[in-house]
PDB file of N, CA and C in Angstrom:
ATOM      1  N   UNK A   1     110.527   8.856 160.329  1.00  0.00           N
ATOM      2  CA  UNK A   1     111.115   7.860 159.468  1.00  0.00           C
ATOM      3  C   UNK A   1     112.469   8.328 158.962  1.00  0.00           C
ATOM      4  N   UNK A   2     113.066   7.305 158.822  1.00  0.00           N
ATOM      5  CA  UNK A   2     114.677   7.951 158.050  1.00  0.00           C
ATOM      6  C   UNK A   2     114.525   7.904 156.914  1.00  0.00           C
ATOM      7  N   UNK A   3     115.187   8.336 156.036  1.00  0.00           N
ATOM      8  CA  UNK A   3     115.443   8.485 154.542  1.00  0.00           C
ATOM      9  C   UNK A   3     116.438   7.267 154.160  1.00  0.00           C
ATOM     10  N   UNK A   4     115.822   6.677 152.895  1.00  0.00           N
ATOM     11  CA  UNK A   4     117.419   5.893 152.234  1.00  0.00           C
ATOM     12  C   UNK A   4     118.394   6.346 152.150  1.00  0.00           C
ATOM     13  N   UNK A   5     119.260   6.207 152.387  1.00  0.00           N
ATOM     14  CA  UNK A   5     120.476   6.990 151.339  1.00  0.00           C
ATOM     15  C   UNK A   5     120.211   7.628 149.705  1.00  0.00           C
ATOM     16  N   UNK A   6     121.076   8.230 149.357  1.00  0.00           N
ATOM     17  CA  UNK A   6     120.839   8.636 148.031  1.00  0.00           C
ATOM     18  C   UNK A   6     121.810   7.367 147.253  1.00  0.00           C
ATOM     19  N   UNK A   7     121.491   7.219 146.526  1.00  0.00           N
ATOM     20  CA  UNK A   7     122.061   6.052 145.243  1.00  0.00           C
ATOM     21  C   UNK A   7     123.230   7.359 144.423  1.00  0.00           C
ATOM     22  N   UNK A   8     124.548   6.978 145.044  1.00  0.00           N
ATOM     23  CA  UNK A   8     125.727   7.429 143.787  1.00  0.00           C
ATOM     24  C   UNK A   8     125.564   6.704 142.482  1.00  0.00           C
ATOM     25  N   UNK A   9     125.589   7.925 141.849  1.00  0.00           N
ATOM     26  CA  UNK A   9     125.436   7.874 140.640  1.00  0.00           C
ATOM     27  C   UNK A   9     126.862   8.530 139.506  1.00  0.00           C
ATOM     28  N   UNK A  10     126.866   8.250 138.480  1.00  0.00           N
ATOM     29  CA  UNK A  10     127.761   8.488 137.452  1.00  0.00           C
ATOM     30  C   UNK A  10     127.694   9.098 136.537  1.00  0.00           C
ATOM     31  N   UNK A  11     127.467  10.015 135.473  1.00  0.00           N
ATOM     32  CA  UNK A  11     127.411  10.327 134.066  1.00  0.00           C
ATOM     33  C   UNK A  11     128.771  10.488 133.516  1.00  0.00           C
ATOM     34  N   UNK A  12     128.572   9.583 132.218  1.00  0.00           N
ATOM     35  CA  UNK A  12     129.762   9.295 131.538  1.00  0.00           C
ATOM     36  C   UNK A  12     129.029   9.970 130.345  1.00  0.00           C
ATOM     37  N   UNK A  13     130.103   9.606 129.163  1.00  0.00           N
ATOM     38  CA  UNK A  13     130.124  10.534 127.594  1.00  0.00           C
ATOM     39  C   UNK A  13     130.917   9.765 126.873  1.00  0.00           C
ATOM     40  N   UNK A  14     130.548   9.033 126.001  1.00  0.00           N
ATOM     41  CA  UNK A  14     131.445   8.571 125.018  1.00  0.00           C
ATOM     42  C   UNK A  14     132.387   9.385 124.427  1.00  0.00           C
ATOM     43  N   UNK A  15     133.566   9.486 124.665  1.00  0.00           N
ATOM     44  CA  UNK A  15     134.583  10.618 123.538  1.00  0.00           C
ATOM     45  C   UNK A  15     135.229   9.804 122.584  1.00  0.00           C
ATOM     46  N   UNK A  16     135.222   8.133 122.153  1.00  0.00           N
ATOM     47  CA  UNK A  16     135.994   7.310 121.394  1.00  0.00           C
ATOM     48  C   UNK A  16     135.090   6.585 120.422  1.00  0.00           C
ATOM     49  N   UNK A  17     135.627   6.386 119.426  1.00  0.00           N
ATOM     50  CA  UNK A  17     134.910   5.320 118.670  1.00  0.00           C
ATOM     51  C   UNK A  17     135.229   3.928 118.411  1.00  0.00           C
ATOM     52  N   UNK A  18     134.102   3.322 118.705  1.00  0.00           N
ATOM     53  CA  UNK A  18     134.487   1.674 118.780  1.00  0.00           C
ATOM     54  C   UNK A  18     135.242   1.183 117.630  1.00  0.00           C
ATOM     55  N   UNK A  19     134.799   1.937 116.543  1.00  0.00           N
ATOM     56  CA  UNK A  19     135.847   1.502 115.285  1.00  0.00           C
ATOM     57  C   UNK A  19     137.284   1.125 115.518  1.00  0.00           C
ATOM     58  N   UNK A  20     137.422  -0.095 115.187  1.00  0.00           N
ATOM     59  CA  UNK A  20     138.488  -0.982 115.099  1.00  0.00           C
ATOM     60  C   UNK A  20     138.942  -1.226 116.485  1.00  0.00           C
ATOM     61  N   UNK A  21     137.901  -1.661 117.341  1.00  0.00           N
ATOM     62  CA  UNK A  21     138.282  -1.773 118.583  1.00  0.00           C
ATOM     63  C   UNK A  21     137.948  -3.352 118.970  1.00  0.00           C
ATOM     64  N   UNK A  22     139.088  -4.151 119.987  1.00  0.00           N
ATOM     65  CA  UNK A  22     138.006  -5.142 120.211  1.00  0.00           C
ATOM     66  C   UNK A  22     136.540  -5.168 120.162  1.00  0.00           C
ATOM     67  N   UNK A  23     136.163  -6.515 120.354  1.00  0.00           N
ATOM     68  CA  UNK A  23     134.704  -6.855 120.173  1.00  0.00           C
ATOM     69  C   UNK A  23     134.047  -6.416 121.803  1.00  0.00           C
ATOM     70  N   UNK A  24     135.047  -7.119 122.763  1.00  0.00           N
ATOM     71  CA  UNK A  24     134.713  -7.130 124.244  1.00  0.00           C
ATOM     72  C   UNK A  24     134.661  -5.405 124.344  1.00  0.00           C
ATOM     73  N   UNK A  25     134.830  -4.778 123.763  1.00  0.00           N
ATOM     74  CA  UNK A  25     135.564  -3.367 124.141  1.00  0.00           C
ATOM     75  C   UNK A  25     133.902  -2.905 123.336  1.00  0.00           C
ATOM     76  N   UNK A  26     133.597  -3.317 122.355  1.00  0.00           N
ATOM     77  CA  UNK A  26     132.506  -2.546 121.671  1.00  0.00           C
ATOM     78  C   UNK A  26     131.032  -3.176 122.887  1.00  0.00           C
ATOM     79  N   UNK A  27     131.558  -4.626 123.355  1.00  0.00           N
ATOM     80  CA  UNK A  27     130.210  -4.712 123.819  1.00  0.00           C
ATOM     81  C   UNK A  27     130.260  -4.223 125.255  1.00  0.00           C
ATOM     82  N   UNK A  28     131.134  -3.710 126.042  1.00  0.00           N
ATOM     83  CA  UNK A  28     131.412  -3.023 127.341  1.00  0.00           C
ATOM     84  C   UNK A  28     130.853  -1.614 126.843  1.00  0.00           C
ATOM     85  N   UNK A  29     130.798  -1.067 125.737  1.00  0.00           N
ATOM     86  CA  UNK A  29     130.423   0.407 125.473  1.00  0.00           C
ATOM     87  C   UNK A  29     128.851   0.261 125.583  1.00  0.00           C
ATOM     88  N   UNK A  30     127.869  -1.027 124.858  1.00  0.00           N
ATOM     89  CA  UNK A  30     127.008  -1.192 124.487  1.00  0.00           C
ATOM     90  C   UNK A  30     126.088  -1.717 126.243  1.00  0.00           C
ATOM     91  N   UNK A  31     126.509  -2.117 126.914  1.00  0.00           N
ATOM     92  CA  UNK A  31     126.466  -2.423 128.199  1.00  0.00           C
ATOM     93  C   UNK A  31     126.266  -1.649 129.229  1.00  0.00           C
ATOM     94  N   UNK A  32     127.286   0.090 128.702  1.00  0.00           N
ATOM     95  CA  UNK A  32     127.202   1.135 129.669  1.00  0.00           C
ATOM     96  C   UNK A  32     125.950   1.914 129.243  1.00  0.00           C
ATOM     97  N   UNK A  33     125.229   1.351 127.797  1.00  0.00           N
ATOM     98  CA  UNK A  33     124.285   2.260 127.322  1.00  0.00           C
ATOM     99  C   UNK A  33     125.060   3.104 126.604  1.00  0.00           C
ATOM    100  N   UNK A  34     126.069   2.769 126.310  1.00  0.00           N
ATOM    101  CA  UNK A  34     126.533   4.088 124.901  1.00  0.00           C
ATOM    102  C   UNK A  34     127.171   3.418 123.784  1.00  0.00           C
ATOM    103  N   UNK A  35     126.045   4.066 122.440  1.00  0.00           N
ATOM    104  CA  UNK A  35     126.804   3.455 121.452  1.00  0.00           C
ATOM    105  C   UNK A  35     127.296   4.765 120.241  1.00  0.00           C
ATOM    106  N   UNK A  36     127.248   5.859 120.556  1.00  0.00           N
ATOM    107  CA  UNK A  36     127.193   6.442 119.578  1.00  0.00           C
ATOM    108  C   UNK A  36     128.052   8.161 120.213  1.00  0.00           C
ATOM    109  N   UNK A  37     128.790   8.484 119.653  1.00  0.00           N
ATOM    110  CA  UNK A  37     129.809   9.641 120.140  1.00  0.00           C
ATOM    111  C   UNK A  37     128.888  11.328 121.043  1.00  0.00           C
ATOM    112  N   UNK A  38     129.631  11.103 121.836  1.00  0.00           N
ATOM    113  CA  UNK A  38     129.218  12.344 122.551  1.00  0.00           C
ATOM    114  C   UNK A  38     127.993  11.870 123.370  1.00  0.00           C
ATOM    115  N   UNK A  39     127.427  10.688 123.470  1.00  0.00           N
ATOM    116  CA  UNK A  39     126.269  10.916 123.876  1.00  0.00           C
ATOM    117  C   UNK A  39     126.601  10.207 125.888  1.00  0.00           C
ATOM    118  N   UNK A  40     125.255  10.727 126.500  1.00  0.00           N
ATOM    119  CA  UNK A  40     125.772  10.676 128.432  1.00  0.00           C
ATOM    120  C   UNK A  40     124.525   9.771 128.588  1.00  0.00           C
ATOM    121  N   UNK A  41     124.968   9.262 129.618  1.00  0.00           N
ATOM    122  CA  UNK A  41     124.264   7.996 130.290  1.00  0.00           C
ATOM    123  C   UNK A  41     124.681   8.235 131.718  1.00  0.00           C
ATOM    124  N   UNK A  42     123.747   7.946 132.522  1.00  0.00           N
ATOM    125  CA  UNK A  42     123.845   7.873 133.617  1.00  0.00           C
ATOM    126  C   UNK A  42     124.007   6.402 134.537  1.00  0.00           C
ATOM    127  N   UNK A  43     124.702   5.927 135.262  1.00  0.00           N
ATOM    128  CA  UNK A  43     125.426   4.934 135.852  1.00  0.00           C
ATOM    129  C   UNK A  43     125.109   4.780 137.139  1.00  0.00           C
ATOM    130  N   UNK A  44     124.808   3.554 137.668  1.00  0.00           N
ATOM    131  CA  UNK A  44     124.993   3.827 139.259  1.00  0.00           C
ATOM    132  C   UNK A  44     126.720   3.264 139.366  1.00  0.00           C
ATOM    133  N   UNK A  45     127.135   3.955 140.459  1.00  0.00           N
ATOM    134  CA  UNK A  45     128.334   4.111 140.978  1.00  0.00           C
ATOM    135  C   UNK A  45     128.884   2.837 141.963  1.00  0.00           C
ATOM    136  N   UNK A  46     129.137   1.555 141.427  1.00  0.00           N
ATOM    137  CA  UNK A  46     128.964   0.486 141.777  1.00  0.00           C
ATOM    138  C   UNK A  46     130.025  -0.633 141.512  1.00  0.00           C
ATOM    139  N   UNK A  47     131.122  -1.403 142.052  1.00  0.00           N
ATOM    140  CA  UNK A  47     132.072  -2.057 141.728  1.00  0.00           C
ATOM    141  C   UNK A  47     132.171  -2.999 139.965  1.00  0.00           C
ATOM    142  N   UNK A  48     130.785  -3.266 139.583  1.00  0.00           N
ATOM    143  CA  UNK A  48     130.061  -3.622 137.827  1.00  0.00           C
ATOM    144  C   UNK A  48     130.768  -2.501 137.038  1.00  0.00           C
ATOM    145  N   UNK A  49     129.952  -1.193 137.350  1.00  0.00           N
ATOM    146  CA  UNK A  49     129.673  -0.357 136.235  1.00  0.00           C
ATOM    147  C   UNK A  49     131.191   0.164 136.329  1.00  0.00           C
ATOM    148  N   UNK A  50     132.173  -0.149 137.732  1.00  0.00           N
ATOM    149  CA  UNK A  50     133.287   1.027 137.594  1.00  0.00           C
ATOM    150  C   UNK A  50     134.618   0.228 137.023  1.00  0.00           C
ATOM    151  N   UNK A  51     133.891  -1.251 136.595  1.00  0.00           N
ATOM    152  CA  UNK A  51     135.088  -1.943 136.146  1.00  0.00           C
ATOM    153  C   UNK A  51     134.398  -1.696 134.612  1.00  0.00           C
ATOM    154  N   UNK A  52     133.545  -2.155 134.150  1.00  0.00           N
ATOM    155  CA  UNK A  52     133.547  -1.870 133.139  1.00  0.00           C
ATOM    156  C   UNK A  52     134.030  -0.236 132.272  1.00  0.00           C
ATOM    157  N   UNK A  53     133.790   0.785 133.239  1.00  0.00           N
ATOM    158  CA  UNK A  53     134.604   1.894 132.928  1.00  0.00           C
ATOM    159  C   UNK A  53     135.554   2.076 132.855  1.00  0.00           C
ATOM    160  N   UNK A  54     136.620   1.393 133.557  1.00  0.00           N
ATOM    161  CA  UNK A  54     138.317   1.451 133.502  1.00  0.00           C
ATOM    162  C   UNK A  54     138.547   0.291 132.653  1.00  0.00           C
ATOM    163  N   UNK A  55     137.742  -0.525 132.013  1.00  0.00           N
ATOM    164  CA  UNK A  55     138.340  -1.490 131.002  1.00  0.00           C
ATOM    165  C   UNK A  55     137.750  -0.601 129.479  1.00  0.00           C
ATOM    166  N   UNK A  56     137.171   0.201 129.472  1.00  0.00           N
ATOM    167  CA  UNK A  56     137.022   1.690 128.232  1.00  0.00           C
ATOM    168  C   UNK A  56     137.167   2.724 128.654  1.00  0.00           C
ATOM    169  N   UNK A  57     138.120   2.675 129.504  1.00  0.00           N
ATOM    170  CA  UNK A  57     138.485   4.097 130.061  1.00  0.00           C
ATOM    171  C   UNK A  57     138.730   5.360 128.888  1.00  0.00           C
ATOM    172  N   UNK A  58     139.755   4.431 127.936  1.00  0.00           N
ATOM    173  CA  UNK A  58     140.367   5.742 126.460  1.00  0.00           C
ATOM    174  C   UNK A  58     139.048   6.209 125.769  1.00  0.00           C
ATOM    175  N   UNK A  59     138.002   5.610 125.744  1.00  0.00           N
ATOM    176  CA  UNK A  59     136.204   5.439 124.914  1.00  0.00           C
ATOM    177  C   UNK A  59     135.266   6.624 125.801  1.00  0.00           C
ATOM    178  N   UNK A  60     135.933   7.194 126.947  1.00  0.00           N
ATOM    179  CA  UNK A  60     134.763   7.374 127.791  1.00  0.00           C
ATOM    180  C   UNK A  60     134.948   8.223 128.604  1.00  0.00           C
ATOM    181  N   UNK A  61     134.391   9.505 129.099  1.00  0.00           N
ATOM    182  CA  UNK A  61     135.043  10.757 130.406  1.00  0.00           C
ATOM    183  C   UNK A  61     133.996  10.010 131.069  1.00  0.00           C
ATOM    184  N   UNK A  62     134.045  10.586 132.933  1.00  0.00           N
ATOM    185  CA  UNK A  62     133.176  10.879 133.902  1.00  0.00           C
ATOM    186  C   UNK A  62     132.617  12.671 133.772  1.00  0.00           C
ATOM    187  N   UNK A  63     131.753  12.371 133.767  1.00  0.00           N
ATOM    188  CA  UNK A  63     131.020  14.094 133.514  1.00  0.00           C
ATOM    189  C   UNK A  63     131.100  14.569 134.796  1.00  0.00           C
ATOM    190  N   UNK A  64     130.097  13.372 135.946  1.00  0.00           N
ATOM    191  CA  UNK A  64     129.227  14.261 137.158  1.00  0.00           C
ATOM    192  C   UNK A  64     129.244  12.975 138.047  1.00  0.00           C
ATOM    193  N   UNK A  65     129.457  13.389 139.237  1.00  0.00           N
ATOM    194  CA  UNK A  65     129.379  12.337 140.110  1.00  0.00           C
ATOM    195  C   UNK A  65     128.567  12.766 140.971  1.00  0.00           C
ATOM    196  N   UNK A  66     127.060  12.446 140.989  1.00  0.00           N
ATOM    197  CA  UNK A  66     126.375  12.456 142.230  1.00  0.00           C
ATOM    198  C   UNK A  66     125.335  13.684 141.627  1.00  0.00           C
ATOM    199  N   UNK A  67     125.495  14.140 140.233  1.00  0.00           N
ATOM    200  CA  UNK A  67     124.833  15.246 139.882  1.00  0.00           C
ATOM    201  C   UNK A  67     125.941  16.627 140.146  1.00  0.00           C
ATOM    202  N   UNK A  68     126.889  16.397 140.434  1.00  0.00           N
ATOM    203  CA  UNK A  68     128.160  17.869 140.458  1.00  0.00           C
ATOM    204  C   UNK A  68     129.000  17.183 139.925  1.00  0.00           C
ATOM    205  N   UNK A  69     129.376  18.550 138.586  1.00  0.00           N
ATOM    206  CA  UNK A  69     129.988  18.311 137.426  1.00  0.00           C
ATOM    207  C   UNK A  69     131.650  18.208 138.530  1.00  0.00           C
ATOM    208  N   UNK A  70     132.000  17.493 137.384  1.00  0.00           N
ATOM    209  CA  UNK A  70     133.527  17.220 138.292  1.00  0.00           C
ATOM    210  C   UNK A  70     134.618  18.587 137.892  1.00  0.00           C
ATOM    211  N   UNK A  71     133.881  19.566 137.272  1.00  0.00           N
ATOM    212  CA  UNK A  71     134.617  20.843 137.053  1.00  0.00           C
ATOM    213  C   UNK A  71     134.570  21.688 138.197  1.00  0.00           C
ATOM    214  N   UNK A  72     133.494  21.515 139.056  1.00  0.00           N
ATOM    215  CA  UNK A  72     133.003  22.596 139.913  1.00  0.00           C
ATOM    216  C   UNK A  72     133.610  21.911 141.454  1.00  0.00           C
ATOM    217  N   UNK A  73     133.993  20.452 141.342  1.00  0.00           N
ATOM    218  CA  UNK A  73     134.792  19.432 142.309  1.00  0.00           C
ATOM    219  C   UNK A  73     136.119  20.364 142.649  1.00  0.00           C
ATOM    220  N   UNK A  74     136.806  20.862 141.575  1.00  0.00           N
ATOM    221  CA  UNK A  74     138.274  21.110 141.746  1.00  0.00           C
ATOM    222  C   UNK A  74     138.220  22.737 141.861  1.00  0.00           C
ATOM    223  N   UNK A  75     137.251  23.069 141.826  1.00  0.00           N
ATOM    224  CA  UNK A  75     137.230  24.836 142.631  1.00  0.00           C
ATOM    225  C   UNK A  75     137.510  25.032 144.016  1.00  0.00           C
TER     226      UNK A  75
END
């Protein structure tokens, strides 16, 4: 039998606070599963989740793509 593919995946981190931010902007945070600073959620890696990330891009890092931290990417 073959295997599925693996499902790309995302982990993001809130680094911004919605305070005094649009409304659309607080409910795109609330959407990715993050409402509260510092905290990671995991994403599938998908034309949805990657627009809603570049429309809170300043609110939000990429941690890990695929489960490898994107620190260990640029070694």
């Amino acid at each position: 039998m073959t295997k599925a593919p693996a499902k790309k995946t995302l982990t993001i981190e809130q680094i911004g606070s919605p305070i005094r931010r649009p409304y659309d902007q607080r409910e795109t945070l609330i959407g990715l599963g993050l409402n509260k600073m510092h905290r990671r959620k995991v994403v599938a890696d998908n034309p949805a989740s990657a627009g809603m990330i570049n429309k809170v891009s300043h609110l939000v890092r990429i941690v890990e793509e695929n489960g490898v931290p994107l620190d260990a990417k640029k070694r």
